[in-house]
C-alpha atoms as a PDB file:
ATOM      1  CA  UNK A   1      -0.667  33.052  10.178  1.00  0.00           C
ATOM      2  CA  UNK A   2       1.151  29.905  11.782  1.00  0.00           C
ATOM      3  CA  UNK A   3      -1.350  27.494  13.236  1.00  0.00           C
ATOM      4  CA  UNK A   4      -1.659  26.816  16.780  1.00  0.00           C
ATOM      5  CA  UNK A   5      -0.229  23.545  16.538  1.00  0.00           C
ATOM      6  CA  UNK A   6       3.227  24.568  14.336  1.00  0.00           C
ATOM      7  CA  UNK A   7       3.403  26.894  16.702  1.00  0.00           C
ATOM      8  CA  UNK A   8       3.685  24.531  19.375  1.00  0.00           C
ATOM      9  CA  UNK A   9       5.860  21.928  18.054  1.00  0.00           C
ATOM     10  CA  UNK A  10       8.268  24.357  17.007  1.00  0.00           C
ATOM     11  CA  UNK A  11       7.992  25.674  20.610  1.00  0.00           C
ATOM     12  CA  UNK A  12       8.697  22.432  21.739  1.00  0.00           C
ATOM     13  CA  UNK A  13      11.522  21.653  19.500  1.00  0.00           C
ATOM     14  CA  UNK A  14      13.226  24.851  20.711  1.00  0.00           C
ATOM     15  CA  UNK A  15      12.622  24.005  24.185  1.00  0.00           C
ATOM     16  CA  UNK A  16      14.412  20.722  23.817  1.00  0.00           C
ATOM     17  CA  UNK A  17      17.321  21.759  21.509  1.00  0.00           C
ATOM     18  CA  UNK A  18      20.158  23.897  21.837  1.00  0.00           C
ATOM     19  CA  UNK A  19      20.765  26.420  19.294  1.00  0.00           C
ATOM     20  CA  UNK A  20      17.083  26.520  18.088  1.00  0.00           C
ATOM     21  CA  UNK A  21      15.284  29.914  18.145  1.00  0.00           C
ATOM     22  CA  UNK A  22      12.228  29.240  20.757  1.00  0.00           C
ATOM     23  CA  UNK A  23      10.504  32.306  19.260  1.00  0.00           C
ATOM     24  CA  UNK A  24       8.573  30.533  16.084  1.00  0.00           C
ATOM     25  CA  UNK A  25       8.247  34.001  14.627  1.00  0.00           C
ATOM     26  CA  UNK A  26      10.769  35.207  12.150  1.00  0.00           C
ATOM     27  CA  UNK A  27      11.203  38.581  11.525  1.00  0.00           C
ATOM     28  CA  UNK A  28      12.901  40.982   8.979  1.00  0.00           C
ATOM     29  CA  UNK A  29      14.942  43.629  10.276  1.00  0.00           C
ATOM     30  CA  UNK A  30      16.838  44.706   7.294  1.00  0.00           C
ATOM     31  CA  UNK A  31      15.951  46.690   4.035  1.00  0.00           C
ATOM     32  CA  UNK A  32      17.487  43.935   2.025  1.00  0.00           C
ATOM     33  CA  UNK A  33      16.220  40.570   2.947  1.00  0.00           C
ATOM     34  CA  UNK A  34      17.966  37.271   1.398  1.00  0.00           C
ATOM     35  CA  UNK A  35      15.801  34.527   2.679  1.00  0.00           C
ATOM     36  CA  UNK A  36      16.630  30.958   2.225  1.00  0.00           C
ATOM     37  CA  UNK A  37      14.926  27.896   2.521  1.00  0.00           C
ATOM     38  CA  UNK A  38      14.931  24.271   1.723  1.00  0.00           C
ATOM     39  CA  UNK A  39      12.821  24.290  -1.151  1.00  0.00           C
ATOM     40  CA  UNK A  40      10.258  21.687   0.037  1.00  0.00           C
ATOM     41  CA  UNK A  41       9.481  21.838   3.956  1.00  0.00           C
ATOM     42  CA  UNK A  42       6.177  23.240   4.444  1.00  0.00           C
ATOM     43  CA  UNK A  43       6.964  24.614   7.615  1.00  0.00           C
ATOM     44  CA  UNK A  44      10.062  27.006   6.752  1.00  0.00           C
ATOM     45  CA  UNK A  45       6.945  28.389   3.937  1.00  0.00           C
ATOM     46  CA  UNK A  46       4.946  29.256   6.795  1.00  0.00           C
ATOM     47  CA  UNK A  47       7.098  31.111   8.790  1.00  0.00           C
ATOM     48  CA  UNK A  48       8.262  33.224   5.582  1.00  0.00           C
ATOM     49  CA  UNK A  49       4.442  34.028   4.441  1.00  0.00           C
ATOM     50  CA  UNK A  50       4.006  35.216   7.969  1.00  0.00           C
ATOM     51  CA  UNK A  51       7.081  37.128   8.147  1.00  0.00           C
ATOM     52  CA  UNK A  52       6.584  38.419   4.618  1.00  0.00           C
ATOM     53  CA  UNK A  53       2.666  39.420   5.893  1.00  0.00           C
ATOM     54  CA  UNK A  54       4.090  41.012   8.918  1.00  0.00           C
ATOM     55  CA  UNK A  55       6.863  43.373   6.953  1.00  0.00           C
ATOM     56  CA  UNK A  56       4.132  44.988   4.446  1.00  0.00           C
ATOM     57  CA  UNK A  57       1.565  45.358   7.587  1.00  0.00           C
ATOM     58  CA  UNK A  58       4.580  47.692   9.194  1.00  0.00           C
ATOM     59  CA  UNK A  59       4.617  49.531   5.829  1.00  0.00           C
ATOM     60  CA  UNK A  60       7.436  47.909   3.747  1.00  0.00           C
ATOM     61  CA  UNK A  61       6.552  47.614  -0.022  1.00  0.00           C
ATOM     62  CA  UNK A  62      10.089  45.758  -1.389  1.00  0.00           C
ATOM     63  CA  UNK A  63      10.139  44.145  -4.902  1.00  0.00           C
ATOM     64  CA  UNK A  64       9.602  40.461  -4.409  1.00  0.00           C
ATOM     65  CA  UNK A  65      12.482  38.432  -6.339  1.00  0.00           C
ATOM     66  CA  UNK A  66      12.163  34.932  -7.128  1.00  0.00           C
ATOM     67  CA  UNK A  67      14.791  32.065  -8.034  1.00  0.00           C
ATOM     68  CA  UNK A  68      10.982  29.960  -8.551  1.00  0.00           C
ATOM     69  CA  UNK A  69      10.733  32.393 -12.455  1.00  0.00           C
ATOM     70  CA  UNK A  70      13.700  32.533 -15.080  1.00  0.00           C
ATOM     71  CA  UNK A  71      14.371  35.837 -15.934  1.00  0.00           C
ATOM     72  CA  UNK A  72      13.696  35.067 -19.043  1.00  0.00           C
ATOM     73  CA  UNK A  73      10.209  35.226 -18.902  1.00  0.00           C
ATOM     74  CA  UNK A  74      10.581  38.821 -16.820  1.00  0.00           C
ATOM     75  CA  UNK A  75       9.476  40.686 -20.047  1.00  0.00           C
ATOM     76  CA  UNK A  76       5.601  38.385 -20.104  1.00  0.00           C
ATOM     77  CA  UNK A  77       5.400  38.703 -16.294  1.00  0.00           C
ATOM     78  CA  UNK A  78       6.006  42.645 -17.042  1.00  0.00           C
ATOM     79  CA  UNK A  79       3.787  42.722 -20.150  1.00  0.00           C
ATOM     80  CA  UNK A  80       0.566  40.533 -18.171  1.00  0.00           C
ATOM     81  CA  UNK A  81       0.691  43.246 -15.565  1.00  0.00           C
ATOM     82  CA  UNK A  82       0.167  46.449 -17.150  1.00  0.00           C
ATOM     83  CA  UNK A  83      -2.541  44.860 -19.032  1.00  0.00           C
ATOM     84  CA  UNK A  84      -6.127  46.741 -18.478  1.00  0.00           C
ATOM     85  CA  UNK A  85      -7.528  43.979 -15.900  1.00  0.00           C
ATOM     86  CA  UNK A  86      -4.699  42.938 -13.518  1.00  0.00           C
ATOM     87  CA  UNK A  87      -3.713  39.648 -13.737  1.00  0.00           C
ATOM     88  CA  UNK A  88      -4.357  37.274 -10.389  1.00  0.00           C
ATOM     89  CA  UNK A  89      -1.802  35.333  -9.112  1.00  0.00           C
ATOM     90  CA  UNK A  90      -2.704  32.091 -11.129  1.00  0.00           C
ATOM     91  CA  UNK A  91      -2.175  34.188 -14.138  1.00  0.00           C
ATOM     92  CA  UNK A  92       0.718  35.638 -13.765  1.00  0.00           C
ATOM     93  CA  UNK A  93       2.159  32.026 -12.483  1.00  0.00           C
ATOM     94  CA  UNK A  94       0.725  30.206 -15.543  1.00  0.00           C
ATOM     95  CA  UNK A  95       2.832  33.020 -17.514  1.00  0.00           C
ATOM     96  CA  UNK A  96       6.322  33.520 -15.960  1.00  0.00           C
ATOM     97  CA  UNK A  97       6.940  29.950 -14.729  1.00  0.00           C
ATOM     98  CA  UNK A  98       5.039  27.954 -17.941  1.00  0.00           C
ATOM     99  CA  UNK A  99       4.508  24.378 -17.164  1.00  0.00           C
ATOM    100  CA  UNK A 100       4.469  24.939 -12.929  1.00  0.00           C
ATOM    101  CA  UNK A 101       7.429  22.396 -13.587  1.00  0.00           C
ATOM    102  CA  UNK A 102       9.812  21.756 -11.070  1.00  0.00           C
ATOM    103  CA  UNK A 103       8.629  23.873  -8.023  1.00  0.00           C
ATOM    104  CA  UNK A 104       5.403  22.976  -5.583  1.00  0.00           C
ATOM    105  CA  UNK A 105       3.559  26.539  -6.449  1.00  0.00           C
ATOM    106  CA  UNK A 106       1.759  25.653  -3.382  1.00  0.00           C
ATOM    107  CA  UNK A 107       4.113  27.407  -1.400  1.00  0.00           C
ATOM    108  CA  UNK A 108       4.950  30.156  -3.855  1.00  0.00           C
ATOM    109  CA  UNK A 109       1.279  30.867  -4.757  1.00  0.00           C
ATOM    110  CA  UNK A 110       0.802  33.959  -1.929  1.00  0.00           C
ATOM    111  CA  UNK A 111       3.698  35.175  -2.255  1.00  0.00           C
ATOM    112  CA  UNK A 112       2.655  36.245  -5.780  1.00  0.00           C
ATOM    113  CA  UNK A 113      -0.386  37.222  -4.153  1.00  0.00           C
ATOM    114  CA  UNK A 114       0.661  39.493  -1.749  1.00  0.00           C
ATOM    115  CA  UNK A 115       2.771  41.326  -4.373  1.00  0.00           C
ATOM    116  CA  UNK A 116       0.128  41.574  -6.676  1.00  0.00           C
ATOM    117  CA  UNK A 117      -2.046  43.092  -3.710  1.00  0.00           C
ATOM    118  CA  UNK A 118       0.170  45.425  -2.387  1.00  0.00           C
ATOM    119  CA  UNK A 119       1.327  46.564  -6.375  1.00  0.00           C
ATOM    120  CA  UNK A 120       5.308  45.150  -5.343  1.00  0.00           C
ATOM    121  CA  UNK A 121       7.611  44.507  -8.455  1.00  0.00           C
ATOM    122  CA  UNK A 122       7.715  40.748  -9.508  1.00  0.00           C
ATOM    123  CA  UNK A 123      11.454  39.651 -10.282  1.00  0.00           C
ATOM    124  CA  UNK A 124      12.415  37.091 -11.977  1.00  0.00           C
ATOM    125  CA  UNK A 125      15.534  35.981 -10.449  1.00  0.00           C
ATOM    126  CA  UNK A 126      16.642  32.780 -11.710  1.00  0.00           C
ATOM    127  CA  UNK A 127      18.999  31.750 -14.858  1.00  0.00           C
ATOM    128  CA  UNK A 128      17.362  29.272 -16.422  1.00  0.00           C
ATOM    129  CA  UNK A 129      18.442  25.488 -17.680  1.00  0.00           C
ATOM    130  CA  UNK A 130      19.572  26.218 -21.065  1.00  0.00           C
ATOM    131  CA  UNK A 131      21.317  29.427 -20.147  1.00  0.00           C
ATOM    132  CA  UNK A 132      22.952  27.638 -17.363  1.00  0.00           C
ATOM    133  CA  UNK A 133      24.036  24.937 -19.588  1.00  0.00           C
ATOM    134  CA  UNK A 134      25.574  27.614 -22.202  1.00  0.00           C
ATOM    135  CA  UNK A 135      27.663  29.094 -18.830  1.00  0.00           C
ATOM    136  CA  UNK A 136      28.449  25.102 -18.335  1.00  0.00           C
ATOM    137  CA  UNK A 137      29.808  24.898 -21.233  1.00  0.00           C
ATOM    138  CA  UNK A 138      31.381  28.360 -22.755  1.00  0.00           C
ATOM    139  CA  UNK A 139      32.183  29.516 -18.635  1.00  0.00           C
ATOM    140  CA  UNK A 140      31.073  32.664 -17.314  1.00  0.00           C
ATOM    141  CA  UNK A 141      32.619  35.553 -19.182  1.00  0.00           C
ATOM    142  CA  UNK A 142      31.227  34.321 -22.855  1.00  0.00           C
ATOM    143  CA  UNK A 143      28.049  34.695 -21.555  1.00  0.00           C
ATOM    144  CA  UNK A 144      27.822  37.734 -20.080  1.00  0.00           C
ATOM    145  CA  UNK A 145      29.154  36.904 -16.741  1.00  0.00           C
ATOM    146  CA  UNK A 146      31.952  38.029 -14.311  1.00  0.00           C
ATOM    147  CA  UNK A 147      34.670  35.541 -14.852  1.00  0.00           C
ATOM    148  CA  UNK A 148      36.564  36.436 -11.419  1.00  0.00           C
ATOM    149  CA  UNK A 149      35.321  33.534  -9.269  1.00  0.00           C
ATOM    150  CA  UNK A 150      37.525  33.533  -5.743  1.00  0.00           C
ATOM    151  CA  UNK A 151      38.768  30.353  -5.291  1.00  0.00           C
ATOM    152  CA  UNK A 152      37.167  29.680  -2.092  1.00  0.00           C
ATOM    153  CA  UNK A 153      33.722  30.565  -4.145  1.00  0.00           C
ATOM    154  CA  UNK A 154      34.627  28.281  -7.047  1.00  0.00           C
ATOM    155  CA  UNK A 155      35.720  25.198  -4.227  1.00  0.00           C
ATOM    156  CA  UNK A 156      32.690  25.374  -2.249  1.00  0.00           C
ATOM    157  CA  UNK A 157      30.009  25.345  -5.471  1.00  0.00           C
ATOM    158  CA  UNK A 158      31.892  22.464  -6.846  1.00  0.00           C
ATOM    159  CA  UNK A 159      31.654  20.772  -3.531  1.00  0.00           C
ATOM    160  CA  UNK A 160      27.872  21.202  -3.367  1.00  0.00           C
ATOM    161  CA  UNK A 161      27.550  19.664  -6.561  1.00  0.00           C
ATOM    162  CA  UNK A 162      29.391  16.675  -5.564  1.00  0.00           C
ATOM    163  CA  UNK A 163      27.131  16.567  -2.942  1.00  0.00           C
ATOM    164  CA  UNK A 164      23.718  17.707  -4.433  1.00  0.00           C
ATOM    165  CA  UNK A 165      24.487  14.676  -6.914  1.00  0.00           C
ATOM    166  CA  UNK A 166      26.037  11.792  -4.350  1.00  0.00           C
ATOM    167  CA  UNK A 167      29.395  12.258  -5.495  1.00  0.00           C
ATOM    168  CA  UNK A 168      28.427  10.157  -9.297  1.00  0.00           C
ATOM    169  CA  UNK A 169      29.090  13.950 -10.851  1.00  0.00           C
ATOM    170  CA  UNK A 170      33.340  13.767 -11.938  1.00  0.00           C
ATOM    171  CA  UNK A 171      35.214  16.694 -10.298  1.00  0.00           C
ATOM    172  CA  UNK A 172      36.054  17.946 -13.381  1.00  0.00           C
ATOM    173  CA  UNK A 173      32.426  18.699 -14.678  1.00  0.00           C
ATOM    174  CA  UNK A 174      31.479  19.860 -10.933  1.00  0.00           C
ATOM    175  CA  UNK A 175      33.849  22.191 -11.090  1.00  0.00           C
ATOM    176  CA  UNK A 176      31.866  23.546 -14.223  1.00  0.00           C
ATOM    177  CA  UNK A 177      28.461  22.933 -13.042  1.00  0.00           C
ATOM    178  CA  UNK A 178      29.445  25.228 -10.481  1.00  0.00           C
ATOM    179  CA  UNK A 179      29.751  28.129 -12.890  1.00  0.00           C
ATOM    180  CA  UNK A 180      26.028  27.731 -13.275  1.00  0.00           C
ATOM    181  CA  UNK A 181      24.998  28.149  -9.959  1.00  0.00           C
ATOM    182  CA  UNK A 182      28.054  31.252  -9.699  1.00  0.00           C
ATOM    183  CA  UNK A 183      25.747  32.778 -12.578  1.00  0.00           C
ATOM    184  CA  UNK A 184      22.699  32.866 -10.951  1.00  0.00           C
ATOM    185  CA  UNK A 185      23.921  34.055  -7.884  1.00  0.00           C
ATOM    186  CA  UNK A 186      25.809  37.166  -9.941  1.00  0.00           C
ATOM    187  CA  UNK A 187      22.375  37.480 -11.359  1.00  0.00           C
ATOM    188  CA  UNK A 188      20.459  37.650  -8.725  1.00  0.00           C
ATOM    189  CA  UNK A 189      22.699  39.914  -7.166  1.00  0.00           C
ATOM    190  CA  UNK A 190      22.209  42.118  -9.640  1.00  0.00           C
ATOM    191  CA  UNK A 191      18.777  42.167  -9.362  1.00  0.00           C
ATOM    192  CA  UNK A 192      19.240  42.665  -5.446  1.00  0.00           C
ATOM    193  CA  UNK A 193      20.814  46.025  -6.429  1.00  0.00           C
ATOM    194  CA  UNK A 194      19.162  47.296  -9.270  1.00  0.00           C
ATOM    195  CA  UNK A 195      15.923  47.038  -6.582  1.00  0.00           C
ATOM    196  CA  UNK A 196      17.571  47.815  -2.836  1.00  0.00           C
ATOM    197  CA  UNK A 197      16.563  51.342  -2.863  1.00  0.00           C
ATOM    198  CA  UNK A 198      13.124  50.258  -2.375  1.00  0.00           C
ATOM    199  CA  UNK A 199      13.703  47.354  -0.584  1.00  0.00           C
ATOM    200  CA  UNK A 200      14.101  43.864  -1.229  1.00  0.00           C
ATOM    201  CA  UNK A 201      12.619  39.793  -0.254  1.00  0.00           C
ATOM    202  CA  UNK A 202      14.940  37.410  -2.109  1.00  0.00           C
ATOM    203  CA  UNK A 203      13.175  34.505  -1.950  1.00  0.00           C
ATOM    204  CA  UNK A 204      15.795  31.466  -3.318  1.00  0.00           C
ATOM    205  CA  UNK A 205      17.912  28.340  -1.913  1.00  0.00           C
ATOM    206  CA  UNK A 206      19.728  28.501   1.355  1.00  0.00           C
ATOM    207  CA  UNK A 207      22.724  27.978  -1.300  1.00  0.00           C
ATOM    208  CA  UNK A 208      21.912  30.914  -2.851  1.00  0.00           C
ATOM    209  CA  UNK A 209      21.408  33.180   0.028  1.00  0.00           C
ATOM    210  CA  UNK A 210      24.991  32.039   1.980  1.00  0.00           C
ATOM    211  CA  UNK A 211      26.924  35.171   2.204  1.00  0.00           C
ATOM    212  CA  UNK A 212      30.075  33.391   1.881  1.00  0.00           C
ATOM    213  CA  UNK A 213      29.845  32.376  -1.375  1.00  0.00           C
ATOM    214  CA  UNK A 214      26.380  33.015  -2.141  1.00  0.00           C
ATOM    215  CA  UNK A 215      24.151  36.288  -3.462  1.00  0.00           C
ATOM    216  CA  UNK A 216      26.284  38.100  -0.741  1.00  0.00           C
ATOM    217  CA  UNK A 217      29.351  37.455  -2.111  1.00  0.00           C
ATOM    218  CA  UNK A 218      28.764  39.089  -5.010  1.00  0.00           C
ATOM    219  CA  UNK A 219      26.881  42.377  -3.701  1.00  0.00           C
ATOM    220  CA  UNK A 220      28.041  45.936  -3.657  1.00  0.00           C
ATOM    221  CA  UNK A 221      29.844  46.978  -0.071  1.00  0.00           C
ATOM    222  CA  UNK A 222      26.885  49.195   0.298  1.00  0.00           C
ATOM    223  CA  UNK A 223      24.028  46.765  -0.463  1.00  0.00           C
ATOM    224  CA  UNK A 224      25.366  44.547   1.716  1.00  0.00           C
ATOM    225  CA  UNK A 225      25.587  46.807   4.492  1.00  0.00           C
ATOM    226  CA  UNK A 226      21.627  46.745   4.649  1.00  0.00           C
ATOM    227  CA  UNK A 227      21.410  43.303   3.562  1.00  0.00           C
ATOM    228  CA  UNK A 228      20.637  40.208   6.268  1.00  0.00           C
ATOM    229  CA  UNK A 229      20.883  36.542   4.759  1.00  0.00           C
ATOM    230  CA  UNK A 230      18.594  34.157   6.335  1.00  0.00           C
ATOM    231  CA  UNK A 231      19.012  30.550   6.440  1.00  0.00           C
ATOM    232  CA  UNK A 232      15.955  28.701   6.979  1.00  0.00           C
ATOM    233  CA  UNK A 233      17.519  24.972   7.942  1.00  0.00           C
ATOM    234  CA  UNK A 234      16.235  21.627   8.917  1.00  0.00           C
ATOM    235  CA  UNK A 235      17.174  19.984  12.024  1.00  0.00           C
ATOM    236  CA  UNK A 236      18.206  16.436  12.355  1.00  0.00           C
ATOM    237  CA  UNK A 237      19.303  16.793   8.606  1.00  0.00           C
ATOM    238  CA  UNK A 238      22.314  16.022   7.761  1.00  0.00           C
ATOM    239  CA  UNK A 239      24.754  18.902   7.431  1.00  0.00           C
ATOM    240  CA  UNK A 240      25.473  19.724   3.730  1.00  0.00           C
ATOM    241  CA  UNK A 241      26.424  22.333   1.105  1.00  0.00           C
ATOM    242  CA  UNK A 242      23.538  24.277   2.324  1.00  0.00           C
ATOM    243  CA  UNK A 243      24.079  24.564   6.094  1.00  0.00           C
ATOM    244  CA  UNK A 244      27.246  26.144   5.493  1.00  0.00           C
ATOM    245  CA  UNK A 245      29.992  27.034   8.006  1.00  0.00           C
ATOM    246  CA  UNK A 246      29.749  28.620  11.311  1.00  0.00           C
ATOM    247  CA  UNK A 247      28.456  33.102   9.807  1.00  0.00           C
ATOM    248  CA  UNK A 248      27.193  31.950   6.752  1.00  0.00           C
ATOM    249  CA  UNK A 249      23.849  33.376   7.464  1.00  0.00           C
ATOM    250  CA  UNK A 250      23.414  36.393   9.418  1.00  0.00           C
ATOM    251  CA  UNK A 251      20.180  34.792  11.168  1.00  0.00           C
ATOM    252  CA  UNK A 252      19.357  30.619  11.034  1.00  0.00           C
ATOM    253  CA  UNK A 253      16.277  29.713  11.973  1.00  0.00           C
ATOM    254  CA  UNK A 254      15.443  25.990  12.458  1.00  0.00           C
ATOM    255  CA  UNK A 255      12.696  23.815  11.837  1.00  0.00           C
ATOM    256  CA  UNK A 256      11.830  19.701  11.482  1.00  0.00           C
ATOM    257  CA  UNK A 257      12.837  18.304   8.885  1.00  0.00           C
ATOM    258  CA  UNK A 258      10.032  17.407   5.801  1.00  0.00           C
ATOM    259  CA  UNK A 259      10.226  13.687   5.136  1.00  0.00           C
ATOM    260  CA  UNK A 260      11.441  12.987   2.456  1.00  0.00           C
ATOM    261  CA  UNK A 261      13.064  10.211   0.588  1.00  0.00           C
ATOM    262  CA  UNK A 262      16.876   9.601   0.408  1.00  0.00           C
ATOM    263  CA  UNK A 263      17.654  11.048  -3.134  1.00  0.00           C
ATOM    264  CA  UNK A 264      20.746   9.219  -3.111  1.00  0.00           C
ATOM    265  CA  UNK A 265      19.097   5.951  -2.764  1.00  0.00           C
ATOM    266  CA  UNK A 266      17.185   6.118  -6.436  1.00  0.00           C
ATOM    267  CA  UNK A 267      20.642   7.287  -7.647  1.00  0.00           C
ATOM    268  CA  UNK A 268      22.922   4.887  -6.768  1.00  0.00           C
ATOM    269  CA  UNK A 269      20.330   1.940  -7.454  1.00  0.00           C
ATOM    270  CA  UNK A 270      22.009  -0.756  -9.535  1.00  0.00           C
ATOM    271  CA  UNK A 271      20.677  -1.440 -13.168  1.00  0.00           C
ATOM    272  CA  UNK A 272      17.785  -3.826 -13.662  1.00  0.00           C
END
């Protein structure tokens, strides 16, 4: 549950800007649920445990994919739980994401928890590094991959890795780091539809989660009929790759920015 006080200031930041949900709670209204976030603001993890809480109290029981495990650990995370004692979520962290590197399981943790409680399939949505670099390098069809990016796909990725990196990436290789991100997002769609019968809680990037050129994009007609993508973005930061064009989500909800650093600043910092 959201705390008194979150619930207030995001009460209060609705009441004073326009375009900003005043209703704090989000809710899922959708079979298919793509929900974004910005990977570090503690607030936008709030509102998606509650939401997530609220869904399986009304009775839904979706499979619970995460960008946070590479899918190629799905075969431990599959092999930990149909082991005689269940695993708790810890465990099954400690197993499918080895190391805890790169994501604050903080956030993550009860997500996994609520899964394991409610007996939800784990996914493991995410391509990892050295795959990605192998896509990088060889491009999407030697790896297993659909090779037919849209232009207007292929443009925007490459654009969000100039920005992701402050521009200091060449266009050239942007325009192949983009493949990686195109990969995941053909994975993950995958995943979306191998699992939408049941039901489905993406839980990945606001990148990932854009349905124009995002998991979306690359979704069966059908799917993504009873699909909603859900932008979870920060106000008073600056517009990027992420917030996307006017329909890139179905639903945005807003929240306060985390403070953070400028990421740019340690990047463009001149040699000692």
């Amino acid at each position: 549950m959201l705390s008194t006080v979150s619930m207030l200031l995001l009460w209060l930041l609705a009441a004073a800007s326009p375009g900003i949900a005043a209703d704090p709670n989000l809710r899922f209204r959708q079979p298919v649920v793509l929900l974004g976030e910005v990977h570090d603001n503690a607030a936008q993890h709030a509102l998606r445990l509650h939401a997530f809480e609220a869904w399986l109290a009304e009775g839904a029981r979706p499979a619970l994919l995460m960008e946070q495990f590479d899918r190629n650990h799905q075969a431990a995370i599959d092999r930990l739980r149909s082991a005689a004692n269940p695993p708790d979520a810890d465990a099954l962290i400690d197993i499918g994401a080895p190391g805890r590197s790169g994501w604050d399981w903080s956030f993550y943790r009860p997500f996994v928890a609520l899964a394991l409680r409610y007996h939800l399939p784990i996914i493991a949505a995410n391509v990892g590094r050295d795959e990605a670099r192998d896509v990088i390098r060889g491009g999407l069809s030697a790896n297993g991959f659909d090779g037919d990016v849209p232009p207007d796909v292929q443009a925007a990725q490459a654009q969000a890795v100039l920005d992701s990196h402050c521009g200091l990436v060449e266009p050239p290789m942007a325009g192949r780091m983009a493949l990686a991100q195109v990969a995941r997002d053909q994975f993950m769609a995958r995943q979306v539809e191998a699992h939408a019968e049941r039901g489905v809680l993406l839980l990945a990037g606001n990148g990932h989660v854009r349905r124009d050129i995002g998991v979306p994009r690359w979704l069966a007609p059908a799917v993504r009929a009873r699909s909603e993508s859900i932008g979870l973005l920060e106000v008073a930061a600056t517009e990027g790759a992420d917030a996307g064009p006017t329909g890139a989500y179905d639903v945005v909800v807003r929240t306060l920015a985390q403070p953070r650093p400028d990421p740019c600043a340690a990047m463009n910092r001149p040699p000692r």
